[in-house]
N, C-alpha and C. Protein backbone atom coordinates (compact mmCIF):
# COMPACT_ATOMS: atom_id res chain seq x y z
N UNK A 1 103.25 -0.09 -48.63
CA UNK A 1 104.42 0.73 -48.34
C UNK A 1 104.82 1.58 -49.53
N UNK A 2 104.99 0.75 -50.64
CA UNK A 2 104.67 1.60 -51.91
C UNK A 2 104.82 2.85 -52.39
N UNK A 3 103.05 2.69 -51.96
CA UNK A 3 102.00 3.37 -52.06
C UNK A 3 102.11 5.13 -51.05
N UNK A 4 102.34 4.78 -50.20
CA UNK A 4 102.54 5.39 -48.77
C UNK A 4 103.77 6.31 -49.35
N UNK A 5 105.20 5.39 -49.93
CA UNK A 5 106.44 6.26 -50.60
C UNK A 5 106.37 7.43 -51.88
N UNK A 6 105.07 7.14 -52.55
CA UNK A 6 104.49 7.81 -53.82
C UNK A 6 103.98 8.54 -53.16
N UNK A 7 102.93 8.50 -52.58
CA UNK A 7 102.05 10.11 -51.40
C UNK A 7 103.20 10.67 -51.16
N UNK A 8 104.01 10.38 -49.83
CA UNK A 8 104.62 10.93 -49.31
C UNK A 8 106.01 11.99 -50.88
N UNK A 9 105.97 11.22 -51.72
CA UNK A 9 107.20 12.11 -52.46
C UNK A 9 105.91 13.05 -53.52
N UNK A 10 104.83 12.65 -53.49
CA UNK A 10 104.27 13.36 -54.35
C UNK A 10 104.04 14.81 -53.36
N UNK A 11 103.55 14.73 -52.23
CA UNK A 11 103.23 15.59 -51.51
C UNK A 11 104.48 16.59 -51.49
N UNK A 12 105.99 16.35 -51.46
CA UNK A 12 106.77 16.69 -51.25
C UNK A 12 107.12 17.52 -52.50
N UNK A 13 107.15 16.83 -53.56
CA UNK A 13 107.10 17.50 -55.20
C UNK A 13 106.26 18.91 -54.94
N UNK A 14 104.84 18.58 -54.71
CA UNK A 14 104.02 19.47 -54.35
C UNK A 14 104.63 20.99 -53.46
N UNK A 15 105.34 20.53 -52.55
CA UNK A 15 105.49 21.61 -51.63
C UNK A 15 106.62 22.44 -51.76
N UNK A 16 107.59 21.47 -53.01
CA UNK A 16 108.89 22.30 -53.35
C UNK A 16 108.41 23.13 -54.41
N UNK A 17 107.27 22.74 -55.20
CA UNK A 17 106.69 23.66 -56.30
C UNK A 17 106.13 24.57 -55.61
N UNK A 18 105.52 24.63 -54.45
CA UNK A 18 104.64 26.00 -54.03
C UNK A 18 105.64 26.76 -53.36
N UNK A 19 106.95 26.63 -52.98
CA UNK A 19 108.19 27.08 -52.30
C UNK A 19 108.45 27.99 -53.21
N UNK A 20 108.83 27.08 -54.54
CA UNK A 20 109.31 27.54 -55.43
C UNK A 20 108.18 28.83 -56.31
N UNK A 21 107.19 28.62 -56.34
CA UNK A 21 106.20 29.48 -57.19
C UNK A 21 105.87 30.71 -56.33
N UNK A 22 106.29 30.40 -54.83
CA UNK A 22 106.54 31.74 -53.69
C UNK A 22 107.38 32.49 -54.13
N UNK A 23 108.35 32.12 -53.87
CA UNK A 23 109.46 32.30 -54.44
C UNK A 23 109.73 33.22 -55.40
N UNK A 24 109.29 32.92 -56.84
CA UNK A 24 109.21 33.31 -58.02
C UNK A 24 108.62 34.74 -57.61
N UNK A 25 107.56 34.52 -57.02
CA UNK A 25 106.02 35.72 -57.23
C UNK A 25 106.84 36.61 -56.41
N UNK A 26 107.43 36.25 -55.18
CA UNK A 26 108.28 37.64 -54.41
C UNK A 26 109.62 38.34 -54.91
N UNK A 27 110.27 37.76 -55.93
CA UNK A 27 111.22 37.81 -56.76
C UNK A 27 110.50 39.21 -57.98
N UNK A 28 109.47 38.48 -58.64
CA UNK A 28 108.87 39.13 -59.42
C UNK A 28 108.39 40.74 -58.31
N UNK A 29 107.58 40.49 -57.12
CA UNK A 29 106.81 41.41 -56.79
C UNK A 29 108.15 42.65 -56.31
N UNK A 30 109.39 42.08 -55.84
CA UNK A 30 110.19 42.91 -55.70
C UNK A 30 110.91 43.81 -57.00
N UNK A 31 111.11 43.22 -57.55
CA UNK A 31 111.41 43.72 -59.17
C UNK A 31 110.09 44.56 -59.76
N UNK A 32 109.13 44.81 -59.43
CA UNK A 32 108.30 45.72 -60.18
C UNK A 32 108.52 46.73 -58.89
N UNK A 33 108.19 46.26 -57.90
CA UNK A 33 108.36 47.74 -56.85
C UNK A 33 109.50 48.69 -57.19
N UNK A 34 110.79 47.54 -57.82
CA UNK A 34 111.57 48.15 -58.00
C UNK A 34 111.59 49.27 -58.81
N UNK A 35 111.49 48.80 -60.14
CA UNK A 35 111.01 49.44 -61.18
C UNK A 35 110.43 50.76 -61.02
N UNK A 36 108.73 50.46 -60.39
CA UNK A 36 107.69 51.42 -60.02
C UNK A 36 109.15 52.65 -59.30
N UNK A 37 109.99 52.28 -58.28
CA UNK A 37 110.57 53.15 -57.31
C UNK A 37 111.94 54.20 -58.88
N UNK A 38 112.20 53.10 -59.71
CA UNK A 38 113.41 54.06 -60.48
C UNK A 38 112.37 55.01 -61.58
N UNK A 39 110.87 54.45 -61.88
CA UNK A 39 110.15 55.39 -62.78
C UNK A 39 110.07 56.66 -61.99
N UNK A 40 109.43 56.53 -60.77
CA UNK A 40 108.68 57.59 -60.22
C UNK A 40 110.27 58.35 -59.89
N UNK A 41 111.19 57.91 -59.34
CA UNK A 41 112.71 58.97 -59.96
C UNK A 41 112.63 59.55 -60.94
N UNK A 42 112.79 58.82 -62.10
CA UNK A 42 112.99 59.57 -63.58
C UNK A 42 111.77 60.52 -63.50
N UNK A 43 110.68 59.95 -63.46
CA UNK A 43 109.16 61.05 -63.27
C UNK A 43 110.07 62.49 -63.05
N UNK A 44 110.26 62.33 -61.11
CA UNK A 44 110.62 63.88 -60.75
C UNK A 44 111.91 63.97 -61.19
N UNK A 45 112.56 63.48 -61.64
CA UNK A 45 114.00 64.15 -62.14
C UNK A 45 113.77 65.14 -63.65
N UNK A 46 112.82 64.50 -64.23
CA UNK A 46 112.82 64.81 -65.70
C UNK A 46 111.26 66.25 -65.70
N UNK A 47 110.53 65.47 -64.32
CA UNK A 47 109.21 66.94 -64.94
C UNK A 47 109.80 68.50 -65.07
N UNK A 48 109.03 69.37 -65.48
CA UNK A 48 109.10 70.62 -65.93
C UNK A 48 108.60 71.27 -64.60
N UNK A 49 109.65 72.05 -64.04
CA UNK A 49 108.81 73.06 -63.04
C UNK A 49 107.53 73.70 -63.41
N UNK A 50 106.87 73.74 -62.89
CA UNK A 50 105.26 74.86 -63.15
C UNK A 50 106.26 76.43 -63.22
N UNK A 51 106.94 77.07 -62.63
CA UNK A 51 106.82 77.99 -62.94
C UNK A 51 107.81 78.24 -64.45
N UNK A 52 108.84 77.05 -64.66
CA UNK A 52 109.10 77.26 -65.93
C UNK A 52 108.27 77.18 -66.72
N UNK A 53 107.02 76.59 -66.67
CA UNK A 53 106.37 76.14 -67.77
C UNK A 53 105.19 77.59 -68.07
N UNK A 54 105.31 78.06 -66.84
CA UNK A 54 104.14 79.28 -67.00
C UNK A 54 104.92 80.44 -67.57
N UNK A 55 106.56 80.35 -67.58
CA UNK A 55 107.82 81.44 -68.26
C UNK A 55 107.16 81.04 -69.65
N UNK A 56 107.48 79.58 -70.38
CA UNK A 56 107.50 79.41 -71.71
C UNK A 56 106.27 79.69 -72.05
N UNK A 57 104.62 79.66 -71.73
CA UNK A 57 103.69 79.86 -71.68
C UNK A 57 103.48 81.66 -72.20
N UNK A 58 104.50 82.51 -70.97
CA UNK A 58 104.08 83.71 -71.14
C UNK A 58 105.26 84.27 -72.52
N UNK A 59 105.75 83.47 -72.33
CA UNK A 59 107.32 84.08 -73.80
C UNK A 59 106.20 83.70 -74.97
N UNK A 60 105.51 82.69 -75.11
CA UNK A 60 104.72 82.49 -76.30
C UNK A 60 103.62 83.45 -76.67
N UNK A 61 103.07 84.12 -75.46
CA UNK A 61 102.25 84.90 -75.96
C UNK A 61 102.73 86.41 -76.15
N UNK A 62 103.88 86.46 -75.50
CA UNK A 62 104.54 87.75 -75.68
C UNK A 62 105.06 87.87 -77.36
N UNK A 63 105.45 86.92 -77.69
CA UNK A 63 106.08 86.54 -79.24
C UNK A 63 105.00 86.46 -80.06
N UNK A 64 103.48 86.35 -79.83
CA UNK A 64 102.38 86.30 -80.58
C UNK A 64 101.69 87.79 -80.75
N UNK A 65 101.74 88.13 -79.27
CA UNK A 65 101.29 89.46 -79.80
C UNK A 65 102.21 90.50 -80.10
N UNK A 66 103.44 90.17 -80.16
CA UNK A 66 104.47 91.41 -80.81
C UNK A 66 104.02 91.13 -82.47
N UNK A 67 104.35 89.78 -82.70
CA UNK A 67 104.11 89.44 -84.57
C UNK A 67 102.72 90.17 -84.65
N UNK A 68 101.52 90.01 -84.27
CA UNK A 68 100.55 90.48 -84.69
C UNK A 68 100.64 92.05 -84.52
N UNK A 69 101.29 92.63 -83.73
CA UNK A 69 101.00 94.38 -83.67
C UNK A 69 101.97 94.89 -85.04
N UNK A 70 102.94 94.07 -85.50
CA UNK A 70 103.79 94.14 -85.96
C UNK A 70 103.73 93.69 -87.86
N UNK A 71 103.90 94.56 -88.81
CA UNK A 71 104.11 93.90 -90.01
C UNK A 71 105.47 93.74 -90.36
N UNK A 72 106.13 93.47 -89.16
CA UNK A 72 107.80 92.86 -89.64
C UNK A 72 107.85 92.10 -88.61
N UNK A 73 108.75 90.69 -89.06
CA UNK A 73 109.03 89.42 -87.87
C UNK A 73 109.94 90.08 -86.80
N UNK A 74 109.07 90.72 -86.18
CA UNK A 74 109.96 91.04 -84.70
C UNK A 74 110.15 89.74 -83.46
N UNK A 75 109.38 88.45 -83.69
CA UNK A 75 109.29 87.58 -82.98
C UNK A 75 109.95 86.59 -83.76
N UNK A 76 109.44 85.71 -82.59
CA UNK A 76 110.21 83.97 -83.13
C UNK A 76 109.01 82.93 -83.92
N UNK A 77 108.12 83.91 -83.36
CA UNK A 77 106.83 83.16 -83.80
C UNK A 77 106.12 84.23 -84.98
N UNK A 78 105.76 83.61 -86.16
CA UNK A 78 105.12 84.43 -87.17
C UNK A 78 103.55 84.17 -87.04
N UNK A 79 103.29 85.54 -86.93
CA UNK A 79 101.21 85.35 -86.78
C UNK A 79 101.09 86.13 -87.76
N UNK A 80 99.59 85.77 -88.62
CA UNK A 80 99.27 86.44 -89.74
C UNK A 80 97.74 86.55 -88.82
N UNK A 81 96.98 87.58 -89.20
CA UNK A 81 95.70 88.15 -88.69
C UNK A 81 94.81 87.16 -89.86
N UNK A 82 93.39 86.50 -89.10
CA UNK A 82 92.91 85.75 -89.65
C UNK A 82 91.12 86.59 -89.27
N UNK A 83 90.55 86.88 -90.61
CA UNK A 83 89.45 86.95 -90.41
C UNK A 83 88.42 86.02 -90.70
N UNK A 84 87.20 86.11 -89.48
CA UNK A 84 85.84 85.56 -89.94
C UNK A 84 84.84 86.46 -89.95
N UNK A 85 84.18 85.83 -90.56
CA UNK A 85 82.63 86.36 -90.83
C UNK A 85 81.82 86.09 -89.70
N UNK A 86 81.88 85.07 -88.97
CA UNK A 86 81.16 84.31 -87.71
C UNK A 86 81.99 83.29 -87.43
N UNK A 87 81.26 83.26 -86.39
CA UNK A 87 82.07 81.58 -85.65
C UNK A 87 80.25 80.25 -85.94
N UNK A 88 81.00 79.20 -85.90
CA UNK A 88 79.65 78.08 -86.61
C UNK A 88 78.80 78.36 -85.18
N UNK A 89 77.70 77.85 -85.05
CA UNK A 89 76.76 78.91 -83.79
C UNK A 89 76.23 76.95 -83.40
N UNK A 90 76.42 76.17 -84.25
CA UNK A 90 75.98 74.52 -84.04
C UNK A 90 74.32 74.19 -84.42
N UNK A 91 73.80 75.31 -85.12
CA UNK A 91 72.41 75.31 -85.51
C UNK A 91 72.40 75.25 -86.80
N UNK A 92 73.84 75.11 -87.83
CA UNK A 92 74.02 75.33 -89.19
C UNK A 92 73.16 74.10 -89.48
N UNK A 93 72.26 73.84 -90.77
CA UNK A 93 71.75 72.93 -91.63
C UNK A 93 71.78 73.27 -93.12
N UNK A 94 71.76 72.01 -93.73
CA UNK A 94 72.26 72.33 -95.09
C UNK A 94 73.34 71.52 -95.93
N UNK A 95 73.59 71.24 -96.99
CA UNK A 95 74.85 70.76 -97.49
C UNK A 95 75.71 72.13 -97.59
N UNK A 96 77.21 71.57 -96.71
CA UNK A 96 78.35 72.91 -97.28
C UNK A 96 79.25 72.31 -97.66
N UNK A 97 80.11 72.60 -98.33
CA UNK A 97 81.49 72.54 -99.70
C UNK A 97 82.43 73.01 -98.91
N UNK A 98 83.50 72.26 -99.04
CA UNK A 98 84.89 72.69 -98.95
C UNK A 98 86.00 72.62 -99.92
N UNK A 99 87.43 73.29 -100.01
CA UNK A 99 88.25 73.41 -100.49
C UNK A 99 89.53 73.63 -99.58
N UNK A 100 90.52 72.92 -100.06
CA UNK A 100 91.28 72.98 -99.05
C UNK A 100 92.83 72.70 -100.44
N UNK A 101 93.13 73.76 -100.52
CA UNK A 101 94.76 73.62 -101.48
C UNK A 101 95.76 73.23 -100.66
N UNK A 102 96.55 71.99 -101.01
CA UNK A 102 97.47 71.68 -100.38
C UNK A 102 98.82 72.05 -101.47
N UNK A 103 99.53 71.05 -101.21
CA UNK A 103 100.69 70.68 -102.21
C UNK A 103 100.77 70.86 -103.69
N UNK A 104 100.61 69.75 -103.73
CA UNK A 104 100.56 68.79 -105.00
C UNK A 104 99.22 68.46 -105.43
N UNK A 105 98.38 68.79 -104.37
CA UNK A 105 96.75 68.59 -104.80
C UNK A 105 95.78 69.49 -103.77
N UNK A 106 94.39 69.30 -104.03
CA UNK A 106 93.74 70.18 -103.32
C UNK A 106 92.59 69.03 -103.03
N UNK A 107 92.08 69.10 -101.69
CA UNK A 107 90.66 68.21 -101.24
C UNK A 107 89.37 69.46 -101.52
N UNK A 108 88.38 68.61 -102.16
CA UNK A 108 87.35 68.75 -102.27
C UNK A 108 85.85 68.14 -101.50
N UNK A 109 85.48 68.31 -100.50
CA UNK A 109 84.25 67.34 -99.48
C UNK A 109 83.45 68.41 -99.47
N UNK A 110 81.83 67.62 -99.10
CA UNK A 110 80.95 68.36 -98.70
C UNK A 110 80.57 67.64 -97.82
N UNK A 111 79.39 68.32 -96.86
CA UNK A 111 79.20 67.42 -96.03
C UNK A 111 77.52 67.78 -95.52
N UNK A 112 76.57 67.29 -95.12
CA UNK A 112 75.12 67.85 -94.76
C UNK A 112 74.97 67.91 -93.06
N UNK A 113 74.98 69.59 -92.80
CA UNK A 113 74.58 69.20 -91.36
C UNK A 113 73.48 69.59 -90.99
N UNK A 114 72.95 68.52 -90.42
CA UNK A 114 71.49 68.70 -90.13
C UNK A 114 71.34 69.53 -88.28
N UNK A 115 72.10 70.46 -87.80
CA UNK A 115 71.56 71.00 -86.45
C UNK A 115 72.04 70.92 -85.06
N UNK A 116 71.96 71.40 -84.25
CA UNK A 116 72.31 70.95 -82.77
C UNK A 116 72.10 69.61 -82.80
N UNK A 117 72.66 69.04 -81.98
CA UNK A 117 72.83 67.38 -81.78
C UNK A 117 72.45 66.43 -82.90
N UNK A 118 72.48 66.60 -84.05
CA UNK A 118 72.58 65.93 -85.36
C UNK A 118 73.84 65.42 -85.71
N UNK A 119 73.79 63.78 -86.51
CA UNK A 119 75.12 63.82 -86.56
C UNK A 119 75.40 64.21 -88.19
N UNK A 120 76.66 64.71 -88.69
CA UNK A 120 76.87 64.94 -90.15
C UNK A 120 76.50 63.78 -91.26
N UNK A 121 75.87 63.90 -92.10
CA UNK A 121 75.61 62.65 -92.83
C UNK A 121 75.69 63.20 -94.53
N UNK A 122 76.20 62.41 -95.65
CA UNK A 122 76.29 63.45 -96.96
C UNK A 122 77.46 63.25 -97.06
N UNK A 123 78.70 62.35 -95.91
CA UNK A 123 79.69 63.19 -96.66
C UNK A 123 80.75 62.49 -97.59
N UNK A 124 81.05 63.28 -98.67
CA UNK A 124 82.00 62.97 -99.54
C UNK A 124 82.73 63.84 -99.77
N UNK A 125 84.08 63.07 -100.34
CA UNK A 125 85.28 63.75 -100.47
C UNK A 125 86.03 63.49 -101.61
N UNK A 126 86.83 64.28 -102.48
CA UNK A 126 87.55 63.61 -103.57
C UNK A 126 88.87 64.16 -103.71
N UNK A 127 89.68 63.94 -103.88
CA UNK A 127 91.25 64.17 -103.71
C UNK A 127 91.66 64.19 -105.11
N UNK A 128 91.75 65.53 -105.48
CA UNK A 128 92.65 65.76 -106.64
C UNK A 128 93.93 65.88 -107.02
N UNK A 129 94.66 65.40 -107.56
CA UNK A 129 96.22 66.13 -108.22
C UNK A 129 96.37 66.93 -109.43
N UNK A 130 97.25 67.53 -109.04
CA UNK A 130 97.56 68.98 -109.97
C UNK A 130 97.67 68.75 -110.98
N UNK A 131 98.08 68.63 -112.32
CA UNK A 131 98.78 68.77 -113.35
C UNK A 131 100.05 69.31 -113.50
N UNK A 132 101.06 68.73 -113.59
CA UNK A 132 101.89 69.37 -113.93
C UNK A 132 102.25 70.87 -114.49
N UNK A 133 101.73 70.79 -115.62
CA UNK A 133 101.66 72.18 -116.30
C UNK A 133 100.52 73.27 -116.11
N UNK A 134 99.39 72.79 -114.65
CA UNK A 134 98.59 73.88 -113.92
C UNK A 134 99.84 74.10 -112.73
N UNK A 135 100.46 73.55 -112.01
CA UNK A 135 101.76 73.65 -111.15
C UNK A 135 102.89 74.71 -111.37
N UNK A 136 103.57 75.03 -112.91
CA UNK A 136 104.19 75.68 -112.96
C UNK A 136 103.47 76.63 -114.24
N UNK A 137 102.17 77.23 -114.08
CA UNK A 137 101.15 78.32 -114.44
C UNK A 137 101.25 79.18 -113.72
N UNK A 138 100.03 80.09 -114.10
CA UNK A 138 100.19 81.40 -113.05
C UNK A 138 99.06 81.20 -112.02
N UNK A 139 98.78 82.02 -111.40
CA UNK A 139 97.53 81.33 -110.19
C UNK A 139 96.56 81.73 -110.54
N UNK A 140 96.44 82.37 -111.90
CA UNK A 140 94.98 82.56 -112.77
C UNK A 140 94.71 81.14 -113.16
N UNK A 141 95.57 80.48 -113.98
CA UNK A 141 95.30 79.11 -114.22
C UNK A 141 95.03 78.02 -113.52
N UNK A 142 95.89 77.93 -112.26
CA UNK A 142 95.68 76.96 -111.07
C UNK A 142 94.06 76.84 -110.58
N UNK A 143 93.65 79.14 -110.31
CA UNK A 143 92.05 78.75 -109.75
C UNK A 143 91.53 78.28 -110.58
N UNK A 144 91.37 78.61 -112.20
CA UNK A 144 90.20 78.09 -113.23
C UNK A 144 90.49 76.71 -112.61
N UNK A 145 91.34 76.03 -113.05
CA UNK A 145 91.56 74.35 -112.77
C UNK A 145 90.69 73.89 -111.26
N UNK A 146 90.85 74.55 -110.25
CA UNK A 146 90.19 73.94 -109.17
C UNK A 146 88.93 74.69 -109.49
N UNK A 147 88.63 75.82 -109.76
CA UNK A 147 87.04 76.35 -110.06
C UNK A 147 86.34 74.74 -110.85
N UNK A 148 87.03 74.49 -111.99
CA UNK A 148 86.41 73.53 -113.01
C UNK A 148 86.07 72.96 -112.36
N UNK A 149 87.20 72.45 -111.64
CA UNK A 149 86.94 70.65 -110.68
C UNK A 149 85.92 70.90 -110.13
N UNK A 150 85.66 72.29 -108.80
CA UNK A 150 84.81 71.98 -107.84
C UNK A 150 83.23 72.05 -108.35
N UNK A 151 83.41 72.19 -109.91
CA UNK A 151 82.14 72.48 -110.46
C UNK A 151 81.36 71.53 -110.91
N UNK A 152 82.41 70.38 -111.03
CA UNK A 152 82.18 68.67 -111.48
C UNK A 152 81.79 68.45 -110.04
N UNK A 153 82.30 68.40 -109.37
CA UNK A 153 82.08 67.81 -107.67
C UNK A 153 80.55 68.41 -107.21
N UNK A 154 80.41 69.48 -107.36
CA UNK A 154 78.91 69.99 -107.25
C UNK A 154 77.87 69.83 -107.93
N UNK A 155 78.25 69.22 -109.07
CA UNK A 155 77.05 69.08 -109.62
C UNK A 155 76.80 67.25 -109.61
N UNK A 156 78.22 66.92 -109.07
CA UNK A 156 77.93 64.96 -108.90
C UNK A 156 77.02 64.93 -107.15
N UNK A 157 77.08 65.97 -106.82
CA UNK A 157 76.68 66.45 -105.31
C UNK A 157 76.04 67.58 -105.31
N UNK A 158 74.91 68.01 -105.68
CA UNK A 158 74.33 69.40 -105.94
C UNK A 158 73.73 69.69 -104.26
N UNK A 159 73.54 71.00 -104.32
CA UNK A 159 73.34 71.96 -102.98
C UNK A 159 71.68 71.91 -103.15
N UNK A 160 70.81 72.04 -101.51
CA UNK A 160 69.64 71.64 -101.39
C UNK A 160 69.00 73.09 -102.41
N UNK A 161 67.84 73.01 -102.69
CA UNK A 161 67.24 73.78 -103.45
C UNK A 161 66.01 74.98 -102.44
N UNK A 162 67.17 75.80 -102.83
CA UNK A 162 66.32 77.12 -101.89
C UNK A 162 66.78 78.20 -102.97
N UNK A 163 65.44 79.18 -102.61
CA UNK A 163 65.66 80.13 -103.49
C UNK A 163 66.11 81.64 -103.22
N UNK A 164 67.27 81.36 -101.76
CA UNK A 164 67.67 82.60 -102.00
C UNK A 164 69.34 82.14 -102.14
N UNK A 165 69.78 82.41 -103.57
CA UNK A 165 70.81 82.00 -104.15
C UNK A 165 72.06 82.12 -102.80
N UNK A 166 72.58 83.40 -102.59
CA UNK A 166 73.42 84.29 -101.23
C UNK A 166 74.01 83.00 -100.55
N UNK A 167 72.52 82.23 -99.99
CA UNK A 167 72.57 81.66 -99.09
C UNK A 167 73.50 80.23 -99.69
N UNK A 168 73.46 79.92 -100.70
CA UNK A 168 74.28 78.84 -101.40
C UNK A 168 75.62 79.29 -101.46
N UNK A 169 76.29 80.91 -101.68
CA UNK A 169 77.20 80.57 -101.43
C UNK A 169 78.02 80.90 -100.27
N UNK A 170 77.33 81.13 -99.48
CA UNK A 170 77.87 81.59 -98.00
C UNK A 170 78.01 79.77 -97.48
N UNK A 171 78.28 78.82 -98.21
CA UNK A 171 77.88 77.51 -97.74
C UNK A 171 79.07 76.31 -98.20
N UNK A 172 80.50 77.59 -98.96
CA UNK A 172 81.28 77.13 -99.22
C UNK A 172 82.66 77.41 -98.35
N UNK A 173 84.23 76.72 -97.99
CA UNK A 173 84.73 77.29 -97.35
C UNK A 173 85.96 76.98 -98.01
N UNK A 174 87.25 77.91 -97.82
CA UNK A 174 88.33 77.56 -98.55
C UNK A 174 89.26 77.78 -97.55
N UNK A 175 90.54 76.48 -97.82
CA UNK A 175 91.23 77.07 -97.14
C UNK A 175 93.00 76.09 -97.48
N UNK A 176 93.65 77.08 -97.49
CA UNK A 176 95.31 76.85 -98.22
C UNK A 176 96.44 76.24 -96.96
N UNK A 177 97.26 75.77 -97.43
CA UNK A 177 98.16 75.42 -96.26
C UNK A 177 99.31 75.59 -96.61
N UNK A 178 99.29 77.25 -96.43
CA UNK A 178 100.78 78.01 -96.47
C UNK A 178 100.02 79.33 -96.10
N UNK A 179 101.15 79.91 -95.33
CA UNK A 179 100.23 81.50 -94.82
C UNK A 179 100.19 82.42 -95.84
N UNK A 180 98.76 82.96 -95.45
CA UNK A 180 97.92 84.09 -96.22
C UNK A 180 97.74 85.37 -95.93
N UNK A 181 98.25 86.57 -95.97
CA UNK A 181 97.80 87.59 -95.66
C UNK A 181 96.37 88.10 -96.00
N UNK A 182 95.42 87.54 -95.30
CA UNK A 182 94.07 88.21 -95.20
C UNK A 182 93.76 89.94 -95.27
N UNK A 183 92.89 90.17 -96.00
CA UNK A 183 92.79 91.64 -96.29
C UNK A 183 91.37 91.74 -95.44
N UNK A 184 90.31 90.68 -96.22
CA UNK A 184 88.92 90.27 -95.81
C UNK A 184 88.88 89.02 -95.28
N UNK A 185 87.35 88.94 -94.98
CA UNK A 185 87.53 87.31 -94.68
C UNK A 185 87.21 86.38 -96.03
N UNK A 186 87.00 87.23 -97.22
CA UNK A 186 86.93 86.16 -98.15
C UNK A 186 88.09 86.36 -99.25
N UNK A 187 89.13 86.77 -98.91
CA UNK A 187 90.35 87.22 -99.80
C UNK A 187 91.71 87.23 -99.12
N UNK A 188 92.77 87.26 -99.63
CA UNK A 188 94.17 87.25 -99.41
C UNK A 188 95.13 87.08 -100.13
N UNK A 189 96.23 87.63 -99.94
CA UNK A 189 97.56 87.36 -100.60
C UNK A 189 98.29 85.80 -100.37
N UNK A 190 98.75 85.35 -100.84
CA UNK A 190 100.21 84.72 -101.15
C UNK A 190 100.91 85.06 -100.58
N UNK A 191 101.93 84.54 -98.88
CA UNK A 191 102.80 85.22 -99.20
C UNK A 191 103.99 84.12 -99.40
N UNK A 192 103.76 83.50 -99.10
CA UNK A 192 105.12 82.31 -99.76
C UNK A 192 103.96 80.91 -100.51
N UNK A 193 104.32 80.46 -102.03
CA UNK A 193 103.69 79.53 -102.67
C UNK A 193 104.58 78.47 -101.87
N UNK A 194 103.56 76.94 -102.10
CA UNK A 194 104.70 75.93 -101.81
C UNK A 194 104.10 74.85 -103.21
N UNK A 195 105.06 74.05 -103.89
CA UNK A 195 105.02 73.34 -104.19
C UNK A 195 104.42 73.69 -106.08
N UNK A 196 104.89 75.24 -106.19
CA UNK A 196 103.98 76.33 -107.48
C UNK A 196 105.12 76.80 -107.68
N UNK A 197 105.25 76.91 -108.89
CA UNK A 197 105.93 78.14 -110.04
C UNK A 197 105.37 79.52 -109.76
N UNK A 198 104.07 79.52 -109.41
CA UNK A 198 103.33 81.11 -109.52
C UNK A 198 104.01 81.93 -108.42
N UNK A 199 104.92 83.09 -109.22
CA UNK A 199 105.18 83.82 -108.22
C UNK A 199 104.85 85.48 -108.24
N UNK A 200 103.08 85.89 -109.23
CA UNK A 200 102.55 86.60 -108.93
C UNK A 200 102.08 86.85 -107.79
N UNK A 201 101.61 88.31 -107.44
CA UNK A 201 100.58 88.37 -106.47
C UNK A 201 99.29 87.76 -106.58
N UNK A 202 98.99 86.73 -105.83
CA UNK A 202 97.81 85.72 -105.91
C UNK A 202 96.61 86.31 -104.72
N UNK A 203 95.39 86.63 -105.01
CA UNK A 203 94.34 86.96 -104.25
C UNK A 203 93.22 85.68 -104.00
N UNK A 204 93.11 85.06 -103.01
CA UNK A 204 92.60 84.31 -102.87
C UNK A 204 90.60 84.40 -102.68
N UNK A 205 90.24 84.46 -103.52
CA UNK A 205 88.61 84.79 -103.41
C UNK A 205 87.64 84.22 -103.76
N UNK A 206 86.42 84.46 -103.47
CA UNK A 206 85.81 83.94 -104.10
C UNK A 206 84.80 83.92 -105.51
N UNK A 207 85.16 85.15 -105.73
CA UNK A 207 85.05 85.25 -107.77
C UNK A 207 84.93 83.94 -108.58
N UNK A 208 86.54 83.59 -107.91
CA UNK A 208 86.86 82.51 -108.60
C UNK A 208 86.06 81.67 -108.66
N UNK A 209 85.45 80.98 -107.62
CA UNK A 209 84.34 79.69 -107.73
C UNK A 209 83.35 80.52 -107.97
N UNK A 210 82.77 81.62 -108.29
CA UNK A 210 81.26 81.68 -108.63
C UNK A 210 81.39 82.19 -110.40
N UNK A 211 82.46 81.19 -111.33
CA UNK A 211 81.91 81.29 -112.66
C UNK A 211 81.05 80.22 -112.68
């Protein structure tokens, strides 16, 4: 008889737990529907009409090409004209050099690309800081200082050996992060320094790296 009272309450334990774990799961399953039903509200309450978005779309390019026809900020948006020489064609091979002036310092990497579907291999990079007293110099002094550097960096990393020189330095690339008035594609003005004393007219070229 017991025995019979233990089944019978165990079975019963049993069936208030699966009541209960029903229970729970439809509790839970209603509360995410819920949820799912107040996101997909906020969703359409908050998206962007398409045709507003194709207004802000066309105001941006209207504001891009007024700055560019324009050598005074007639827009909201400032464009400076950027030249190249080419666009990369994905057949480039070779070790190429970069320069890149920031702040307070300038990156120096090269990198070897070996071709269409090759992956880049070669590459190193070294992160310089300024000197203080190259910082508030003139920007004759600043390039010697990064000319020097990138001249240590090239020669701890020298360029493959071919003998039509041209081609070594068409294999370097520079590039500043503050806008440049481009004249060429291998030159430009200054027109606002950041983080420099130099407030000559600065020409950005490449003279400089080929002492």
């Amino acid at each position: 008889m017991r025995k019979e009272v233990v089944v019978a309450a165990a079975v019963t334990a049993v069936a208030v737990v699966a009541v209960l774990v029903r229970q729970y799961s439809r509790k839970k399953a209603r509360q995410w529907r819920q949820t799912q039903r107040i996101l997909r509200k906020f969703a359409r309450e908050s998206a962007t009409p398409v045709p507003k978005l194709w207004e802000v779309a066309n105001a941006m390019v209207s504001d891009m090409q007024a700055s560019l026809a324009s050598q005074e900020e007639t827009g909201t948006l400032s464009m400076l004209v950027s030249c190249a020489a080419s666009l990369p064609k994905g057949d480039e091979r070779g070790l190429y050099y970069g320069v890149n002036l920031r702040g307070t310092n300038f990156l120096i990497l090269c990198a070897r690309l070996g071709g269409r579907n090759e992956p880049i291999s070669d590459l190193h990079r070294k992160e310089i800081s300024i000197p203080p007293n190259v910082l508030i110099g003139t920007s004759q002094e600043l390039f010697d200082y990064i000319a020097a550097e990138l001249a240590k960096f090239v020669s701890e990393h020298p360029p493959d050996d071919t003998p039509d020189a041209s081609e070594r330095e068409r294999k370097l690339g520079f590039t500043v992060s503050y806008p440049v008035d481009q004249a060429a594609a291998t030159s430009g003005s200054a027109i606002k320094w950041k983080s420099f004393s130099a407030n000559d007219t600065v020409v950005f070229a490449y003279p400089f790296f080929a002492k």
